[in-house]
N, C-alpha and C. Protein backbone atom coordinates (compact mmCIF):
# COMPACT_ATOMS: atom_id res chain seq x y z
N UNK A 1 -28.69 -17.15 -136.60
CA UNK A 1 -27.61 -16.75 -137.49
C UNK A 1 -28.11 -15.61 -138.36
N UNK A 2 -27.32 -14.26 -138.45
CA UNK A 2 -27.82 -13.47 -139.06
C UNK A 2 -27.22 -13.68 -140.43
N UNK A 3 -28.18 -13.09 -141.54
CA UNK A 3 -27.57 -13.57 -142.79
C UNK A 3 -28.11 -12.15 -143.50
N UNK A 4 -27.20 -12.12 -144.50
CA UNK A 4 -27.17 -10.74 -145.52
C UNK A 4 -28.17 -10.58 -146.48
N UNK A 5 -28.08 -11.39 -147.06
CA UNK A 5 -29.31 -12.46 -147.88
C UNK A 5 -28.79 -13.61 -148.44
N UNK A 6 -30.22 -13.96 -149.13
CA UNK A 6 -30.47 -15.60 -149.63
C UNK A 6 -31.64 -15.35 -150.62
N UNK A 7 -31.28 -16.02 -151.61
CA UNK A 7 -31.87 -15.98 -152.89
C UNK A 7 -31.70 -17.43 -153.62
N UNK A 8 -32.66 -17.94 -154.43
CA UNK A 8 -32.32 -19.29 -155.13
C UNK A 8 -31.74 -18.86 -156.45
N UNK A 9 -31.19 -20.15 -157.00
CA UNK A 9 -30.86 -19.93 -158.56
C UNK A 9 -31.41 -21.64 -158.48
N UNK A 10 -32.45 -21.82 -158.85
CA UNK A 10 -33.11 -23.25 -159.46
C UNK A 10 -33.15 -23.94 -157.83
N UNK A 11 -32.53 -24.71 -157.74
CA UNK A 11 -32.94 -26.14 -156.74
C UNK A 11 -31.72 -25.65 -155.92
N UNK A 12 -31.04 -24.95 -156.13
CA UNK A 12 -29.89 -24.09 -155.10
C UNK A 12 -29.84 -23.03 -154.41
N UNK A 13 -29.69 -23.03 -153.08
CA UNK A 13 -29.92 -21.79 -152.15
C UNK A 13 -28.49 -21.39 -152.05
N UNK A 14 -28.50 -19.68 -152.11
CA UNK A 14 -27.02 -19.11 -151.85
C UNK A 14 -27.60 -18.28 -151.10
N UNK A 15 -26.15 -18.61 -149.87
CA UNK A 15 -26.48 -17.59 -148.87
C UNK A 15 -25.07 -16.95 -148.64
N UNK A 16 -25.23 -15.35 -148.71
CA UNK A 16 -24.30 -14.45 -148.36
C UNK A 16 -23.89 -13.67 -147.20
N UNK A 17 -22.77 -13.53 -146.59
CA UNK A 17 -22.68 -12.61 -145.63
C UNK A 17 -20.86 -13.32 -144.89
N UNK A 18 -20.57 -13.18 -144.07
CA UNK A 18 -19.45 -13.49 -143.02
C UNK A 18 -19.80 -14.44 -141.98
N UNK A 19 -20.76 -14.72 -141.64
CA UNK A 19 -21.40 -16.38 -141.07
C UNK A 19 -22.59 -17.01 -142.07
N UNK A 20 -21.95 -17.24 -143.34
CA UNK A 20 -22.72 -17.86 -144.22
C UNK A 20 -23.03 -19.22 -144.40
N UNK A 21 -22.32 -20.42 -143.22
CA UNK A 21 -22.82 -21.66 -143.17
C UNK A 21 -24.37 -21.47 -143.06
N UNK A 22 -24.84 -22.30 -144.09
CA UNK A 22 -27.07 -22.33 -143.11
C UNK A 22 -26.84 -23.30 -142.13
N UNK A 23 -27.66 -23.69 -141.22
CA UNK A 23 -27.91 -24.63 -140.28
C UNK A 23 -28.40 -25.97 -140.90
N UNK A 24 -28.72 -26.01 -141.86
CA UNK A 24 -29.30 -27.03 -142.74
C UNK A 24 -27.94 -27.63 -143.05
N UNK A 25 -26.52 -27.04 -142.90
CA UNK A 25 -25.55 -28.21 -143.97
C UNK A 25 -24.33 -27.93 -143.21
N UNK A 26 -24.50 -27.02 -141.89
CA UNK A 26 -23.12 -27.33 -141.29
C UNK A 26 -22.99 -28.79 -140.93
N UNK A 27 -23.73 -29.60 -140.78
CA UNK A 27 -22.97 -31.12 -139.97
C UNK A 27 -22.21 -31.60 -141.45
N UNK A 28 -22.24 -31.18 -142.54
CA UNK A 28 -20.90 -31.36 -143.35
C UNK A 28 -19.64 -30.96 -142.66
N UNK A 29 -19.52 -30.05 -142.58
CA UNK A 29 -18.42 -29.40 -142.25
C UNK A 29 -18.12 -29.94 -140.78
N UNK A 30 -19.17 -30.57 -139.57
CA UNK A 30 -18.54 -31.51 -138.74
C UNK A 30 -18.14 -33.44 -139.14
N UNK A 31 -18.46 -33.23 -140.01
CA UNK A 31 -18.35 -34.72 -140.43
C UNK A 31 -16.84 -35.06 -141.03
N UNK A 32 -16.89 -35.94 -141.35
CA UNK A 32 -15.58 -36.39 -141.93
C UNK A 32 -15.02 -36.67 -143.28
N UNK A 33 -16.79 -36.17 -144.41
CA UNK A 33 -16.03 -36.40 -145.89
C UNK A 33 -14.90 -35.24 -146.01
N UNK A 34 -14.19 -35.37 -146.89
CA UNK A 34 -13.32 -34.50 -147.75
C UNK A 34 -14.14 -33.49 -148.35
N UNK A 35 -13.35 -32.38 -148.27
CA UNK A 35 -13.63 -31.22 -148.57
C UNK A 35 -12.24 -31.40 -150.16
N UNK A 36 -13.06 -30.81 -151.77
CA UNK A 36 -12.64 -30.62 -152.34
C UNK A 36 -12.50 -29.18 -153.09
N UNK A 37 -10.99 -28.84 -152.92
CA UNK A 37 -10.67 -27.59 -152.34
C UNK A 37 -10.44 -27.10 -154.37
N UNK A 38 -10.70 -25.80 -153.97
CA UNK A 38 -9.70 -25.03 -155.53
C UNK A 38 -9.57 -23.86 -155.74
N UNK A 39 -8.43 -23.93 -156.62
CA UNK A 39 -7.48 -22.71 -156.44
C UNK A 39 -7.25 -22.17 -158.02
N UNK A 40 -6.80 -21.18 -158.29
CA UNK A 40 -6.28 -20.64 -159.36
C UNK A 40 -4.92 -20.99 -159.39
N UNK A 41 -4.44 -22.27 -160.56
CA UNK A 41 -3.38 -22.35 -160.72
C UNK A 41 -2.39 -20.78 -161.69
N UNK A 42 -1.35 -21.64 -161.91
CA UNK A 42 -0.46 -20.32 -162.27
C UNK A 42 -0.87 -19.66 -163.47
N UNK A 43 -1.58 -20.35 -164.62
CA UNK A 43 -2.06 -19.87 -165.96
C UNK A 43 -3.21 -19.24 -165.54
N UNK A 44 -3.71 -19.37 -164.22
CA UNK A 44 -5.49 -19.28 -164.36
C UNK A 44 -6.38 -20.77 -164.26
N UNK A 45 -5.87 -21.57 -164.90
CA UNK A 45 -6.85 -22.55 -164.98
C UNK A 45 -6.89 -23.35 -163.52
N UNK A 46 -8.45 -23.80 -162.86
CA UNK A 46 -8.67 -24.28 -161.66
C UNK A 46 -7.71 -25.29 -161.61
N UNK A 47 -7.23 -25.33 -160.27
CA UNK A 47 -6.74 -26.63 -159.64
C UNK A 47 -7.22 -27.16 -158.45
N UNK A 48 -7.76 -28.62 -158.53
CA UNK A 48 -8.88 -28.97 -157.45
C UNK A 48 -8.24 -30.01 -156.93
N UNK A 49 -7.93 -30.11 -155.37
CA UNK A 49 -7.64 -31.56 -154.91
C UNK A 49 -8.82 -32.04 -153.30
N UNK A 50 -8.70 -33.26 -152.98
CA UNK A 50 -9.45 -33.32 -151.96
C UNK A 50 -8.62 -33.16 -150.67
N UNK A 51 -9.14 -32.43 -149.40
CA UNK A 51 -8.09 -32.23 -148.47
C UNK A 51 -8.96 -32.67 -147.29
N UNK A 52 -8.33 -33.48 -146.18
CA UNK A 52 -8.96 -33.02 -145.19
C UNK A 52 -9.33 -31.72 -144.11
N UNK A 53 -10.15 -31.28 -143.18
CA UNK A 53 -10.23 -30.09 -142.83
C UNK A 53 -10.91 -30.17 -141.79
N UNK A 54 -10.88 -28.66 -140.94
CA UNK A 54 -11.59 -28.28 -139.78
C UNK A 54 -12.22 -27.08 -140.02
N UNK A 55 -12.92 -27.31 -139.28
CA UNK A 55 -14.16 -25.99 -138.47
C UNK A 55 -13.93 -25.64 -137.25
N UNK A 56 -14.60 -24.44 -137.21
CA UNK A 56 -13.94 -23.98 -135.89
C UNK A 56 -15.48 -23.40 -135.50
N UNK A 57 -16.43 -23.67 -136.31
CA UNK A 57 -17.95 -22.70 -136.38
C UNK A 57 -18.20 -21.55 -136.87
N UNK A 58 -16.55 -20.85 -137.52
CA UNK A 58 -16.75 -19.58 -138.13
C UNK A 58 -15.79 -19.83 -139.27
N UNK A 59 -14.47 -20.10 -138.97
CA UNK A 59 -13.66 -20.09 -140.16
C UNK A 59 -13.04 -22.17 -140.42
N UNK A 60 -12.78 -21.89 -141.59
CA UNK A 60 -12.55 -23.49 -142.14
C UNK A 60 -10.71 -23.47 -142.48
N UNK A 61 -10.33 -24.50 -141.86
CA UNK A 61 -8.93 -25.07 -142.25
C UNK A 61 -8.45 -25.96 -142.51
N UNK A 62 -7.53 -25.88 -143.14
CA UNK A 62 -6.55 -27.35 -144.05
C UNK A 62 -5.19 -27.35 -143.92
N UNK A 63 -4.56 -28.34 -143.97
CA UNK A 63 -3.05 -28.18 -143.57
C UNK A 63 -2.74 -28.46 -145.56
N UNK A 64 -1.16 -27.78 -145.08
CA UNK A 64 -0.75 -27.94 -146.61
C UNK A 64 0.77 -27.79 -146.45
N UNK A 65 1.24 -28.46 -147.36
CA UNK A 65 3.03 -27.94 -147.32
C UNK A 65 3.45 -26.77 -148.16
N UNK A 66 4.61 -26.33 -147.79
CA UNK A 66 4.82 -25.14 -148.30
C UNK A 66 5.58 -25.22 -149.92
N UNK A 67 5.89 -27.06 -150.36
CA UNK A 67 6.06 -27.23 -151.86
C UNK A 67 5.28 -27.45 -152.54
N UNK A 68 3.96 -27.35 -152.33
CA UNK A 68 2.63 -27.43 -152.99
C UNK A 68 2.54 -26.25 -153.92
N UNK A 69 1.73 -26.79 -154.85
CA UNK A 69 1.40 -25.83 -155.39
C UNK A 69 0.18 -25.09 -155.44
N UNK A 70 -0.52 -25.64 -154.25
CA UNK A 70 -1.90 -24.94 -154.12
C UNK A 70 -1.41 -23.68 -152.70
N UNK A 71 -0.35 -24.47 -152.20
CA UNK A 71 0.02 -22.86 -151.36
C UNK A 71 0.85 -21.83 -152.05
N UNK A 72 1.30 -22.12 -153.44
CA UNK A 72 1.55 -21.04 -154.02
C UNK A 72 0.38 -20.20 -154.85
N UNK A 73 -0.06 -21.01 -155.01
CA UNK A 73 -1.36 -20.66 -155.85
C UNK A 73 -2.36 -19.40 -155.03
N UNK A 74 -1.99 -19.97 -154.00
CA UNK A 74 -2.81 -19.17 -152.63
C UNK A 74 -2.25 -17.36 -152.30
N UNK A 75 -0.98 -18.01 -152.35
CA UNK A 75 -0.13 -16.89 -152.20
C UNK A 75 -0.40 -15.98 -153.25
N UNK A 76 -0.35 -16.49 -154.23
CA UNK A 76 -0.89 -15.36 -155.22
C UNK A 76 -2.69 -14.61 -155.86
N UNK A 77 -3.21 -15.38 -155.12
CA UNK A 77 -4.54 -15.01 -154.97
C UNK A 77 -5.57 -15.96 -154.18
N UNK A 78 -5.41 -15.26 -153.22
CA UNK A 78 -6.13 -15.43 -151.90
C UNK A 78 -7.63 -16.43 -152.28
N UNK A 79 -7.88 -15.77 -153.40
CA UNK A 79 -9.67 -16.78 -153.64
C UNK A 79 -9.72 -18.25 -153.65
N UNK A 80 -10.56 -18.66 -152.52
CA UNK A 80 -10.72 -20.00 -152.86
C UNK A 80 -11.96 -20.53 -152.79
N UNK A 81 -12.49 -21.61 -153.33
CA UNK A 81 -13.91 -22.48 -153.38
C UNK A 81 -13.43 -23.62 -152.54
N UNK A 82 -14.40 -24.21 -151.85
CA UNK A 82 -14.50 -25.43 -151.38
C UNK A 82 -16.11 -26.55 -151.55
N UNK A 83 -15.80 -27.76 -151.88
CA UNK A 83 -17.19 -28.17 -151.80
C UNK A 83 -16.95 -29.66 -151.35
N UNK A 84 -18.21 -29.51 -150.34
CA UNK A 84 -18.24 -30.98 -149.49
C UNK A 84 -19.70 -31.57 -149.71
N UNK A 85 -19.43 -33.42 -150.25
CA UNK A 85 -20.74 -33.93 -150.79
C UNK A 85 -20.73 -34.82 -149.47
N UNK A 86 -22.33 -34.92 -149.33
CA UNK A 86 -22.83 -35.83 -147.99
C UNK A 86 -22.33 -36.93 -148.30
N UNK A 87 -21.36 -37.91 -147.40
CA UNK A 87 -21.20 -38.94 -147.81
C UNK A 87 -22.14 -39.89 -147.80
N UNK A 88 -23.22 -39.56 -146.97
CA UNK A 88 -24.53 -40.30 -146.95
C UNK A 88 -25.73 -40.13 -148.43
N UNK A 89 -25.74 -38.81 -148.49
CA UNK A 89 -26.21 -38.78 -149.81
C UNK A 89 -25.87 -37.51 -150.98
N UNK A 90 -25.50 -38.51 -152.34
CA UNK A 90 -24.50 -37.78 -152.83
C UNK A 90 -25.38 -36.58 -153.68
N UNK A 91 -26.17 -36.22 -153.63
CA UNK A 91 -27.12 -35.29 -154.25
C UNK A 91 -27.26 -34.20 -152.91
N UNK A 92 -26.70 -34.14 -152.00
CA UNK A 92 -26.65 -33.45 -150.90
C UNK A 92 -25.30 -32.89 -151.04
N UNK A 93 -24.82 -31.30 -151.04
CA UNK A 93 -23.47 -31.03 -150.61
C UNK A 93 -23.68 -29.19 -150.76
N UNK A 94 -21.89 -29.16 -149.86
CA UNK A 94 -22.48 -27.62 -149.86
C UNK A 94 -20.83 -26.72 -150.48
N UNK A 95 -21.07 -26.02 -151.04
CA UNK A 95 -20.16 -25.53 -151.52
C UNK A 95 -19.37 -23.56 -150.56
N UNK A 96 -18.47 -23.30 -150.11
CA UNK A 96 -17.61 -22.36 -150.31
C UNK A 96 -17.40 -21.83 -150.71
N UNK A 97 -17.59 -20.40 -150.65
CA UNK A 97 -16.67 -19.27 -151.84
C UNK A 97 -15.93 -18.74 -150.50
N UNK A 98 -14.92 -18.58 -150.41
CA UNK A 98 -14.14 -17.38 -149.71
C UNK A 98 -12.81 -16.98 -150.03
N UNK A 99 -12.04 -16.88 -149.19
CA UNK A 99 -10.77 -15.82 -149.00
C UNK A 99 -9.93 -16.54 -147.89
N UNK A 100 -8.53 -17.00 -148.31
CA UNK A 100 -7.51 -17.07 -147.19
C UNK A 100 -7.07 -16.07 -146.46
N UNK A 101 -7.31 -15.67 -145.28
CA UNK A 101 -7.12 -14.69 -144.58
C UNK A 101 -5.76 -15.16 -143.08
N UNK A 102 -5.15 -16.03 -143.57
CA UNK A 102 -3.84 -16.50 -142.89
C UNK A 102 -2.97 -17.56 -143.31
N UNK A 103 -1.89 -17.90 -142.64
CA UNK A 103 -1.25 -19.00 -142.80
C UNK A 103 -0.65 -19.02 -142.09
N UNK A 104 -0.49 -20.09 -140.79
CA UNK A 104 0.01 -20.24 -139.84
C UNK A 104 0.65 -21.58 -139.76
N UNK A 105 1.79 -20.95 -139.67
CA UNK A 105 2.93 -21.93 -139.11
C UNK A 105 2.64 -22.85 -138.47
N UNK A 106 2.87 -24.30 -139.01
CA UNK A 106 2.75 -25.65 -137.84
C UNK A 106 3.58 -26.64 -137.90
N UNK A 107 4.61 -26.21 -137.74
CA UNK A 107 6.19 -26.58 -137.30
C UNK A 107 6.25 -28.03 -136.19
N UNK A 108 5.71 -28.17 -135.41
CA UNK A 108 5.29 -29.27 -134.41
C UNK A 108 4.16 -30.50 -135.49
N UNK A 109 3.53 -29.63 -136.05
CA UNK A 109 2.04 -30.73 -136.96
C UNK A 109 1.28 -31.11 -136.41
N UNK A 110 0.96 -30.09 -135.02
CA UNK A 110 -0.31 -30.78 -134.48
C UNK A 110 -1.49 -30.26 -135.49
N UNK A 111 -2.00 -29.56 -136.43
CA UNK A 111 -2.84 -29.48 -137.05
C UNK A 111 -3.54 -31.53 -137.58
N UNK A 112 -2.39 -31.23 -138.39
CA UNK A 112 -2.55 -32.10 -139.53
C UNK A 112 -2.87 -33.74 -138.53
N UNK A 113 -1.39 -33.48 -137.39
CA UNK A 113 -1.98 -34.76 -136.56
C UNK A 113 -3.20 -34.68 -136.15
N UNK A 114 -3.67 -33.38 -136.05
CA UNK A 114 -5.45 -33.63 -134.87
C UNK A 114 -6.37 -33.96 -135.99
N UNK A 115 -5.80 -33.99 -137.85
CA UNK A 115 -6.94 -33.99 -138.97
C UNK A 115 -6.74 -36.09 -138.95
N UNK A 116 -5.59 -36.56 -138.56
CA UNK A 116 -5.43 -37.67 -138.60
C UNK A 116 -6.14 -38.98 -137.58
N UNK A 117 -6.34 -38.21 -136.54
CA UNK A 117 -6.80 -38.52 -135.79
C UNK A 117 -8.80 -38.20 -136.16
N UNK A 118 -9.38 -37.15 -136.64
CA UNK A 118 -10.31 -37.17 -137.31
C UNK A 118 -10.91 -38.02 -138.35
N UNK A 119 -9.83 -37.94 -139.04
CA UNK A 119 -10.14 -39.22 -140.33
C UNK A 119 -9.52 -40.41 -140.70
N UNK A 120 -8.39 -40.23 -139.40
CA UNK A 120 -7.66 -41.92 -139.83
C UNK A 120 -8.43 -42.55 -138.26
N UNK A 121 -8.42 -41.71 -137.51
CA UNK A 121 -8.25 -42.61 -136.01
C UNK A 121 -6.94 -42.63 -135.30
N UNK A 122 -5.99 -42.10 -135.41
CA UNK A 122 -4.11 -42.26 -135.39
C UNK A 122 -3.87 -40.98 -134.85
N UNK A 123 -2.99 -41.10 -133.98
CA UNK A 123 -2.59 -40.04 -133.10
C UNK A 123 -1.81 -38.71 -133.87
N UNK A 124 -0.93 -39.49 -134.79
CA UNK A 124 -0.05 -39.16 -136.18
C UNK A 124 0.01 -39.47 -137.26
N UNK A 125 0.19 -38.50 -138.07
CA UNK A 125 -0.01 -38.43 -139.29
C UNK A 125 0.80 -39.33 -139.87
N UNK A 126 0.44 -40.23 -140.50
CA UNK A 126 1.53 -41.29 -141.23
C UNK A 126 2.23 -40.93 -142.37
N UNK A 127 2.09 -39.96 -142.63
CA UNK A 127 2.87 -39.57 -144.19
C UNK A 127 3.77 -38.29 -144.52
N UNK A 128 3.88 -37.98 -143.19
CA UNK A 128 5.24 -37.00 -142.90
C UNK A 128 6.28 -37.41 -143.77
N UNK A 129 7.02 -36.41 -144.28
CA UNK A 129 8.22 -36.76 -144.88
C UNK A 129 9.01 -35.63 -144.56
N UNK A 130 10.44 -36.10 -144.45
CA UNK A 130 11.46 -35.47 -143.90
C UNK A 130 11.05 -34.10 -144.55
N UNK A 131 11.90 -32.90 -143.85
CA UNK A 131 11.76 -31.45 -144.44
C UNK A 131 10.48 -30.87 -144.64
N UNK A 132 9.17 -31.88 -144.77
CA UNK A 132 8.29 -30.97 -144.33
C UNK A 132 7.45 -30.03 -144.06
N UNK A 133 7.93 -29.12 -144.22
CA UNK A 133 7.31 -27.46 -143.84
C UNK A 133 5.41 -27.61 -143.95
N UNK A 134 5.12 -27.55 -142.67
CA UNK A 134 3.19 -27.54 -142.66
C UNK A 134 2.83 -25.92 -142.74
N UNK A 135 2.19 -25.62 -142.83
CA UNK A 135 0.70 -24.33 -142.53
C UNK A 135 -0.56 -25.10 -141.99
N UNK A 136 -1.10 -24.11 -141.57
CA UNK A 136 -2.68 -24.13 -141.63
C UNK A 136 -2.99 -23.08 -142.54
N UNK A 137 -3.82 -23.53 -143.62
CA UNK A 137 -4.25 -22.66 -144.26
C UNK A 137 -5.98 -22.33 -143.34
N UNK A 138 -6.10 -20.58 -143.26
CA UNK A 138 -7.26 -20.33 -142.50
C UNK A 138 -8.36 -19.29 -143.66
N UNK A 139 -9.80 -20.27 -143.83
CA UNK A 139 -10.21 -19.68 -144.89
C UNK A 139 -11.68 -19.07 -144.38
N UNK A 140 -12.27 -18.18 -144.38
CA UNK A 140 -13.17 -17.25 -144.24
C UNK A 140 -14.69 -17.20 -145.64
N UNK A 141 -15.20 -17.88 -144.85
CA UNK A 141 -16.37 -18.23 -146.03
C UNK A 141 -16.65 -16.69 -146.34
N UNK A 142 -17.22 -16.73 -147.82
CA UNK A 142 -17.62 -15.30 -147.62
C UNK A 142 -19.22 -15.72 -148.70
N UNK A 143 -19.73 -16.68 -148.74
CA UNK A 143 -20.62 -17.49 -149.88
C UNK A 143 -20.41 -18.61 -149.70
N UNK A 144 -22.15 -19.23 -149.64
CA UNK A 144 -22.33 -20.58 -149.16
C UNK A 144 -23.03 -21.13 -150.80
N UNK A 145 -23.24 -22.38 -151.29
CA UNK A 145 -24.31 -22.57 -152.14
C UNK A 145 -24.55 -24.08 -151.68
N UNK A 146 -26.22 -24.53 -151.50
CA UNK A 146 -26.32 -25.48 -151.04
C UNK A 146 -27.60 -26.75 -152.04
N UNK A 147 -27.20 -27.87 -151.58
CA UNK A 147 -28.40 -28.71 -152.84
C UNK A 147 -28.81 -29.65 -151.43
N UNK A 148 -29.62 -29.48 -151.91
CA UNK A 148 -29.93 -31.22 -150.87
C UNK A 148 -30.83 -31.09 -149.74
């Protein structure tokens, strides 16, 4: 993996570039804790919820509805953080800086069904509600920071 650089700040390694997972903490990102996501609400002040998500080995995704307010939040500035703690050990986790660089329509919900099937075991998502409207939100690490 080529990397831009990497520098510590104390007991934390940050690594920069456009494939900024290290090899040391992607099996977060294959595993199954929650990724706790955040956004710039409408004043400015953070808004953080836990979401489930995918990897793809380059870019990270989450499904979201379109009455949320973290997909408006999005809409109006693309920046987002993410951070995922080892569920095995909680002094282990790795954090996200990037950029939404899409939103794709998922009108059918196979996203969200294939995240259900990840973390429930269930073919479908049990908590559909009428009207609806999914995305995939598609996010582009651009900054890793890691403990553990």
């Amino acid at each position: 993996m080529w990397m831009s650089s990497t520098h510590s700040e104390g007991n934390n390694r940050i690594v920069s570039d456009n494939t900024v997972i290290p090899e040391s903490h992607k099996d977060l990102l294959e595993s199954t804790a929650l990724a706790n996501v955040a956004t710039a609400g409408p004043g400015g002040a953070p808004q953080v919820n836990p979401v489930w998500f995918g990897w793809d080995g380059t870019l990270i995704t989450f499904s979201q509805t379109k009455a949320r307010q973290k997909y408006k939040n999005l809409h109006k500035d693309n920046r987002i953080a993410l951070s995922i703690v080892d569920p095995v050990n909680p002094y282990r986790y790795l954090e996200v800086r990037g950029k939404v660089i899409e939103f794709i329509e998922d009108p059918e919900k196979a996203f969200i069904d294939s995240m259900a099937k990840k973390y429930l075991g269930e073919d479908k998502y049990p908590w559909n509600q009428p009207g609806d409207e999914r995305v995939i939100v598609v996010i582009e690490p651009e900054r890793a920071l890691t403990m553990g």
